[in-house]
C-alpha atoms as a PDB file:
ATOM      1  CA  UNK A   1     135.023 156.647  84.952  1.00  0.00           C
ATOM      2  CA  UNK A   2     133.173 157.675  88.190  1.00  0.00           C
ATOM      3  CA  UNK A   3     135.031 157.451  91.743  1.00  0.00           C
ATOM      4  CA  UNK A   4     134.022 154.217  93.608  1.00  0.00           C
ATOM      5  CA  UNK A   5     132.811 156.306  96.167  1.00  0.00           C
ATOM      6  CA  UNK A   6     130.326 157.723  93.691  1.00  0.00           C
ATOM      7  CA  UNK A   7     127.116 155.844  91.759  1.00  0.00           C
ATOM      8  CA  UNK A   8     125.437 157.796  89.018  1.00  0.00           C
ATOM      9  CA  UNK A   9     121.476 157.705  89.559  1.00  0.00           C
ATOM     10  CA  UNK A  10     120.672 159.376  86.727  1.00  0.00           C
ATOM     11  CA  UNK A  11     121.091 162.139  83.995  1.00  0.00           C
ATOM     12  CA  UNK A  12     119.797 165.717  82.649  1.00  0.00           C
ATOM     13  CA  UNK A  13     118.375 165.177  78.930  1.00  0.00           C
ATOM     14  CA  UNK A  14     117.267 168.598  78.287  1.00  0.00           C
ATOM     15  CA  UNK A  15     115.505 171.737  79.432  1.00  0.00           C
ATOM     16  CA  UNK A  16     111.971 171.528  79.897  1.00  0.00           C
ATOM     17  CA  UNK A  17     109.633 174.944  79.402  1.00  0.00           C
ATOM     18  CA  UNK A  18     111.459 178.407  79.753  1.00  0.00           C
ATOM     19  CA  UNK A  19     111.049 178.318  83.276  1.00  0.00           C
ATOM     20  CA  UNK A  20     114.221 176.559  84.193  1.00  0.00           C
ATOM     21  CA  UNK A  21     113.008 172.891  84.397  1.00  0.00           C
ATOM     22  CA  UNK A  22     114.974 170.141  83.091  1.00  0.00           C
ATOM     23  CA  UNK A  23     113.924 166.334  82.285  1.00  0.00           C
ATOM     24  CA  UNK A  24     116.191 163.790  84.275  1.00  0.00           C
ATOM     25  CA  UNK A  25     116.334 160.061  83.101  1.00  0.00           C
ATOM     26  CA  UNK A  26     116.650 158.236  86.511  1.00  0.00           C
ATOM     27  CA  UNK A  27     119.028 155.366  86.525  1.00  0.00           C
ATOM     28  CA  UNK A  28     117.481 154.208  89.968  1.00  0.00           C
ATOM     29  CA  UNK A  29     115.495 150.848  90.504  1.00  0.00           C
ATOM     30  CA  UNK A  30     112.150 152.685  91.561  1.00  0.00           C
ATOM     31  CA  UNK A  31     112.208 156.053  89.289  1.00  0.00           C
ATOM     32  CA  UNK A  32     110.883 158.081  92.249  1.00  0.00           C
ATOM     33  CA  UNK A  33     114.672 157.057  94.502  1.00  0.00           C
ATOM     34  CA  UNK A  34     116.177 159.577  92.378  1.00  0.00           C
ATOM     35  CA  UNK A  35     116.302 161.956  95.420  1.00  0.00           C
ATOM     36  CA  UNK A  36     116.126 159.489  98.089  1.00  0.00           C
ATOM     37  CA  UNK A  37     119.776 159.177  99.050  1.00  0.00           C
ATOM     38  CA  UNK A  38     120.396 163.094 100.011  1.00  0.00           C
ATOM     39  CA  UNK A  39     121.690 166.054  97.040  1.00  0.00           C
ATOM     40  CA  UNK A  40     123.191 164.885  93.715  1.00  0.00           C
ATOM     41  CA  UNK A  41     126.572 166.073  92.530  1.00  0.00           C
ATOM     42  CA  UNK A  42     128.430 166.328  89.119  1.00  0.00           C
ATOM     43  CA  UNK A  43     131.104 163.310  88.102  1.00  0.00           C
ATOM     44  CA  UNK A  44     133.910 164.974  90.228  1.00  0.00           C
ATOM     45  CA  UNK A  45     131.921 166.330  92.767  1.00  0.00           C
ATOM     46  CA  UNK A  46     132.161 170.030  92.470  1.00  0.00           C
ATOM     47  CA  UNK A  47     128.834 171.060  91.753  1.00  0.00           C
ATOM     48  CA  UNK A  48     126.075 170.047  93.824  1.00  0.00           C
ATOM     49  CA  UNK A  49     122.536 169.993  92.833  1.00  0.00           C
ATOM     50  CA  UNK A  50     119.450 170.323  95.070  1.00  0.00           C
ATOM     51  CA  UNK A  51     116.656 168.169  93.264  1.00  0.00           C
ATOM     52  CA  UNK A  52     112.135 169.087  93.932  1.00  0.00           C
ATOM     53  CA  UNK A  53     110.463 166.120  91.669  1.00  0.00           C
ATOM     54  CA  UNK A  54     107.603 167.814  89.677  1.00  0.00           C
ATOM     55  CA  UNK A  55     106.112 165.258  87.658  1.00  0.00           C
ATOM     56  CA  UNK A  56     106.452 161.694  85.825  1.00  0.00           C
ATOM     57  CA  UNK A  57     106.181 162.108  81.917  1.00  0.00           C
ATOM     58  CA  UNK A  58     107.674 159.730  78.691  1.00  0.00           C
ATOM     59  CA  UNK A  59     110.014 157.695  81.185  1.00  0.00           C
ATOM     60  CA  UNK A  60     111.548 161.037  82.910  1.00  0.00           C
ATOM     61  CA  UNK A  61     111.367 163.204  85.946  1.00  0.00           C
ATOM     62  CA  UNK A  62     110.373 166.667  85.315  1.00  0.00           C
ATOM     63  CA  UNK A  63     112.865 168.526  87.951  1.00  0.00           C
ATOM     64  CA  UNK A  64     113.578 172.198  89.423  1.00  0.00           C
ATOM     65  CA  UNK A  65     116.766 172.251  90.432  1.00  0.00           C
ATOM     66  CA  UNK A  66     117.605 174.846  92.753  1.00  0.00           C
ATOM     67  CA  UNK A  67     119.027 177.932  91.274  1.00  0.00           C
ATOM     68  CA  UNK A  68     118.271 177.553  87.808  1.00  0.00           C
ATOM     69  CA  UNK A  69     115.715 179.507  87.023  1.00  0.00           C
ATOM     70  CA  UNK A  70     115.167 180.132  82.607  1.00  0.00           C
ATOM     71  CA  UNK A  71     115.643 178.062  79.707  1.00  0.00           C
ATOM     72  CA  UNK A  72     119.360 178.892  79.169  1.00  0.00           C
ATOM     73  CA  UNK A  73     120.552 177.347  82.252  1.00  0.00           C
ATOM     74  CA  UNK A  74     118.340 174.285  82.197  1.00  0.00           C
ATOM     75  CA  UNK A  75     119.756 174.103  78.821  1.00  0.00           C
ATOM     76  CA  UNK A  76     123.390 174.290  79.711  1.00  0.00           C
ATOM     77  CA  UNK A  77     122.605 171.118  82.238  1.00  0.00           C
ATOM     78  CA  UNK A  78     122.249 168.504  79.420  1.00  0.00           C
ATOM     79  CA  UNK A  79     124.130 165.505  79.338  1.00  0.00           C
ATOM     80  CA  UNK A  80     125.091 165.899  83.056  1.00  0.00           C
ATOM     81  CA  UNK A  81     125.243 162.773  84.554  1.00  0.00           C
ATOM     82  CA  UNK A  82     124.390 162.790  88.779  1.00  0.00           C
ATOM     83  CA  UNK A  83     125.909 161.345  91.278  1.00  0.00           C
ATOM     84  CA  UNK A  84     125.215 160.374  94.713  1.00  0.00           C
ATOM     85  CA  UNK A  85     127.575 159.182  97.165  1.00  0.00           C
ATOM     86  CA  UNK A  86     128.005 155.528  97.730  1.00  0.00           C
ATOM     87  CA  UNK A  87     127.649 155.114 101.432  1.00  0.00           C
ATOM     88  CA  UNK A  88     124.176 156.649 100.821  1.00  0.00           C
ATOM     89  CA  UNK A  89     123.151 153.973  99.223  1.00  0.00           C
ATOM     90  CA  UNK A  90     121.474 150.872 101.140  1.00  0.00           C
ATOM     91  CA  UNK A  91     123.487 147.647 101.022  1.00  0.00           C
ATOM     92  CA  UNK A  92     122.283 145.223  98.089  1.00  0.00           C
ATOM     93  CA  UNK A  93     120.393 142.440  98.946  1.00  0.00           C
ATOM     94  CA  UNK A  94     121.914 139.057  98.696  1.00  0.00           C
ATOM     95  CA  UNK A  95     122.221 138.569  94.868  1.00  0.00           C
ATOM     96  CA  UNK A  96     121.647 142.096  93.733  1.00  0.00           C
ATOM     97  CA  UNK A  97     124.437 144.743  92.969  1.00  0.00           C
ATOM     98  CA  UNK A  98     124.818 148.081  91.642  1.00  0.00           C
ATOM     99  CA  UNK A  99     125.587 148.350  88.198  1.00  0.00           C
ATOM    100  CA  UNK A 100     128.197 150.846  88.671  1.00  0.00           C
ATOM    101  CA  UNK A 101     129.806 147.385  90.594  1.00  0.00           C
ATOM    102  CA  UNK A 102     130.037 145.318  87.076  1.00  0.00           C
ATOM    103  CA  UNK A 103     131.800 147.897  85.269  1.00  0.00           C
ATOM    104  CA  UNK A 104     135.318 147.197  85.192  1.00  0.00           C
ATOM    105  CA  UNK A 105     134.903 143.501  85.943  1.00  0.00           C
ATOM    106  CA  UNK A 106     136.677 140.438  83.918  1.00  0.00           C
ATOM    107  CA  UNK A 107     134.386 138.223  82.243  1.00  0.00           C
ATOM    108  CA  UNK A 108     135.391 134.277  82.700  1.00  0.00           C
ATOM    109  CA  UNK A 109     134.304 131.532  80.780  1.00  0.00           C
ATOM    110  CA  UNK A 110     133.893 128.372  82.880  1.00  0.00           C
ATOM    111  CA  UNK A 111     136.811 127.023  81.917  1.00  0.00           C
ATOM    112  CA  UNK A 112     138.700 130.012  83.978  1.00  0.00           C
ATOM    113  CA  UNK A 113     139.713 131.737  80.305  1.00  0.00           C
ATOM    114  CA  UNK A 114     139.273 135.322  79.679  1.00  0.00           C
ATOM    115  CA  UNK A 115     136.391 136.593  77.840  1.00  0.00           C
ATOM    116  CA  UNK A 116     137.050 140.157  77.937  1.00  0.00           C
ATOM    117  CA  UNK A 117     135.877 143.041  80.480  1.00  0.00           C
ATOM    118  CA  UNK A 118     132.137 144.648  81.061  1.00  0.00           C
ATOM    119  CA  UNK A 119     132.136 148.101  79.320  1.00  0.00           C
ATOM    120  CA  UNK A 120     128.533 148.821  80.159  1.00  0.00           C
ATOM    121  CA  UNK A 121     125.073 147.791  81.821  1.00  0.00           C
ATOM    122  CA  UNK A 122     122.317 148.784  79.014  1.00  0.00           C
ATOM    123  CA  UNK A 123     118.801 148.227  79.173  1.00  0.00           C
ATOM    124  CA  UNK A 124     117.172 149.030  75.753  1.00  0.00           C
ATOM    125  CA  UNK A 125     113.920 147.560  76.691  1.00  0.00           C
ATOM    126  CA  UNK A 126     113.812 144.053  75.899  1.00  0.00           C
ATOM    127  CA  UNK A 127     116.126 143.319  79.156  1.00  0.00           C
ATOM    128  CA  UNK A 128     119.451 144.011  80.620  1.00  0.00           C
ATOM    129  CA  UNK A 129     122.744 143.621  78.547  1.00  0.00           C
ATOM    130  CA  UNK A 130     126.313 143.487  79.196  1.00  0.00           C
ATOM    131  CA  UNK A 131     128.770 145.236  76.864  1.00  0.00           C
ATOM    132  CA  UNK A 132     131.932 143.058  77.452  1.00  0.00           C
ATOM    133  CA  UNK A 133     134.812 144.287  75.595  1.00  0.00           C
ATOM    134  CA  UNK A 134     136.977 141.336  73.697  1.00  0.00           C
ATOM    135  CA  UNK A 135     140.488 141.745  73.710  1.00  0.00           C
ATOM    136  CA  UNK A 136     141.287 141.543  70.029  1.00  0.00           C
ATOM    137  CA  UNK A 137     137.919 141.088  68.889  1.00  0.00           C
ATOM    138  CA  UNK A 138     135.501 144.501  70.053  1.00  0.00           C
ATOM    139  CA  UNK A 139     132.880 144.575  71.788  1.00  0.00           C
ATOM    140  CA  UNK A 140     129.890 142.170  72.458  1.00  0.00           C
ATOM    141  CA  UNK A 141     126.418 142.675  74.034  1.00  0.00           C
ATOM    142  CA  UNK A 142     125.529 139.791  76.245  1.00  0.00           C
ATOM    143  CA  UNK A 143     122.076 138.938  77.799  1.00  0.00           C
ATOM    144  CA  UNK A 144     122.375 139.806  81.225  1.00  0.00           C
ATOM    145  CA  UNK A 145     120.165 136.581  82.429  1.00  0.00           C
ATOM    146  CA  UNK A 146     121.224 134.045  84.591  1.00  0.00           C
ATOM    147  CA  UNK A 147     121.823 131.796  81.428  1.00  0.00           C
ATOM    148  CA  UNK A 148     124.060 133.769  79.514  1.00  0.00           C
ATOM    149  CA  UNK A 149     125.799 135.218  82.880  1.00  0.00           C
ATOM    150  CA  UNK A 150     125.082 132.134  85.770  1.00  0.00           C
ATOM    151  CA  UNK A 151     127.620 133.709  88.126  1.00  0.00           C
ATOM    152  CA  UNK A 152     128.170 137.687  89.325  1.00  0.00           C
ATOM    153  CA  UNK A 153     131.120 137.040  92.557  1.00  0.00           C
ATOM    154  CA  UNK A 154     131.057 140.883  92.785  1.00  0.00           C
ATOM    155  CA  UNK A 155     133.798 140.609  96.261  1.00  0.00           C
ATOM    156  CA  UNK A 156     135.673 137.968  93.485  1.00  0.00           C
ATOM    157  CA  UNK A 157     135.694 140.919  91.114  1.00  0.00           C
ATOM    158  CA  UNK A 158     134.879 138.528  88.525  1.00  0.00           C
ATOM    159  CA  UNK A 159     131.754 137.676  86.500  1.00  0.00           C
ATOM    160  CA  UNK A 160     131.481 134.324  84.565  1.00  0.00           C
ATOM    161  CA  UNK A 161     129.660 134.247  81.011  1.00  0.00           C
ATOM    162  CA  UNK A 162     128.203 131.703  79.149  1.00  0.00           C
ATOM    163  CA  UNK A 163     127.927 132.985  75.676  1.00  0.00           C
ATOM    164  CA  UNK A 164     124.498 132.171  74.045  1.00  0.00           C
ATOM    165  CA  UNK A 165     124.428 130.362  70.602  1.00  0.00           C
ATOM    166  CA  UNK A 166     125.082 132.846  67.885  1.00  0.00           C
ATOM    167  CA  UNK A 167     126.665 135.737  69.717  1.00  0.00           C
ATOM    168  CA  UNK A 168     129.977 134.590  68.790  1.00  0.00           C
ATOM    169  CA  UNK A 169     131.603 133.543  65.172  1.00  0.00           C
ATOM    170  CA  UNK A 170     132.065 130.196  65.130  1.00  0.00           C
ATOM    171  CA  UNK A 171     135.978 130.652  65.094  1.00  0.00           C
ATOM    172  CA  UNK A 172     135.598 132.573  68.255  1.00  0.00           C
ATOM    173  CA  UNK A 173     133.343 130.157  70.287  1.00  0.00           C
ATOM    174  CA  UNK A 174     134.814 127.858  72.289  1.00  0.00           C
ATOM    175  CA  UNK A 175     134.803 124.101  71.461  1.00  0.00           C
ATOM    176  CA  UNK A 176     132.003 122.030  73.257  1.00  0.00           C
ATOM    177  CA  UNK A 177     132.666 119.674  75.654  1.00  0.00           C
ATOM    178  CA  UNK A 178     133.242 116.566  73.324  1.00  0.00           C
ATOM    179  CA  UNK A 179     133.461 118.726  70.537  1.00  0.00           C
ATOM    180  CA  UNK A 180     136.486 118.048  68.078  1.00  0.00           C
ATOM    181  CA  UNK A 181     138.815 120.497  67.121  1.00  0.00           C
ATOM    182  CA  UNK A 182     139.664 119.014  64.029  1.00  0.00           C
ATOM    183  CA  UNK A 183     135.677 118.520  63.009  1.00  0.00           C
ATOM    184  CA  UNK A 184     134.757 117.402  59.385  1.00  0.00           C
ATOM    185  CA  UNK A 185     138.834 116.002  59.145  1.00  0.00           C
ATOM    186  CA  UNK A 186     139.878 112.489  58.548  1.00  0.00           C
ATOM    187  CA  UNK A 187     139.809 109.869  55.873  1.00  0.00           C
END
């Protein structure tokens, strides 16, 4: 898991061309922030990347990064995640967060009861979704809309959940209010 002091902005999918480009998913609210907030650095900070935006194409920069300059090394760049430090970053607006802030938090029911711990912020294109990691049961993913999650108290270090109908087995769901424990019993 990244430092605190770190947020990951985006990642390296692949070389581009022979002449040392690479294709960079951004991670960032407005695609074109990926170099806003200064040079990006590996997970643990050793290796620091100077970024020059080239082009927009199939949801990904197209990116020289200083230094690299053939296919090989682009190549070699794949799957590295970038990081930028955290007091680069503005200051969330009142009800937004980073998602690097969820992960790690306890999901609550209502009723104060654990529901298990956000893995993961994914957005596969039909909206956000929480992985939130059971204890005893795996992992769930959970809408990330005000329904399904109608509280984020990010200086709480909590989130509360409200499970949609269907995510969970029945055995797993928690009664209703009203609802009978013992339904269908009784002669």
């Amino acid at each position: 898991m990244a430092s605190p002091s770190k947020v990951c902005v985006g990642q390296i999918t692949g070389a581009h061309g022979v002449r040392g480009l690479v294709k960079v998913k951004p991670f960032t609210a407005a695609p074109e922030d990926l170099t806003a907030y200064g040079p990006v650095s590996d997970e643990a900070g050793a290796r620091r990347l100077a970024l020059k935006l080239l082009s927009w194409a199939k949801d990904q920069w197209i990116v020289q990064v200083e230094g690299v300059a053939d296919r090989d090394a682009a190549d070699a760049l794949r799957g590295l995640r970038l990081y930028v430090d955290r007091a680069s970053l503005p200051e969330p607006e009142e009800d937004e967060f980073y998602h690097a802030d969820l992960i790690g938090l306890p999901a609550v029911l209502a009723d104060g009861s654990v529901f298990g711990t956000v893995r993961g912020v994914f957005d596969f294109g039909a909206g956000e979704m929480l992985e939130i990691v059971r204890p005893g049961a795996g992992a769930v993913m959970m809408p990330f809309t005000r329904a399904a999650v109608p509280v984020v108290d990010i200086a709480g270090r909590r989130i509360v959940v409200d499970p949609p109908a269907g995510l969970l087995e029945p055995a797993e769901r928690p009664p209703e209010e009203g609802e009978d424990d013992d339904a269908g019993g009784g002669a």
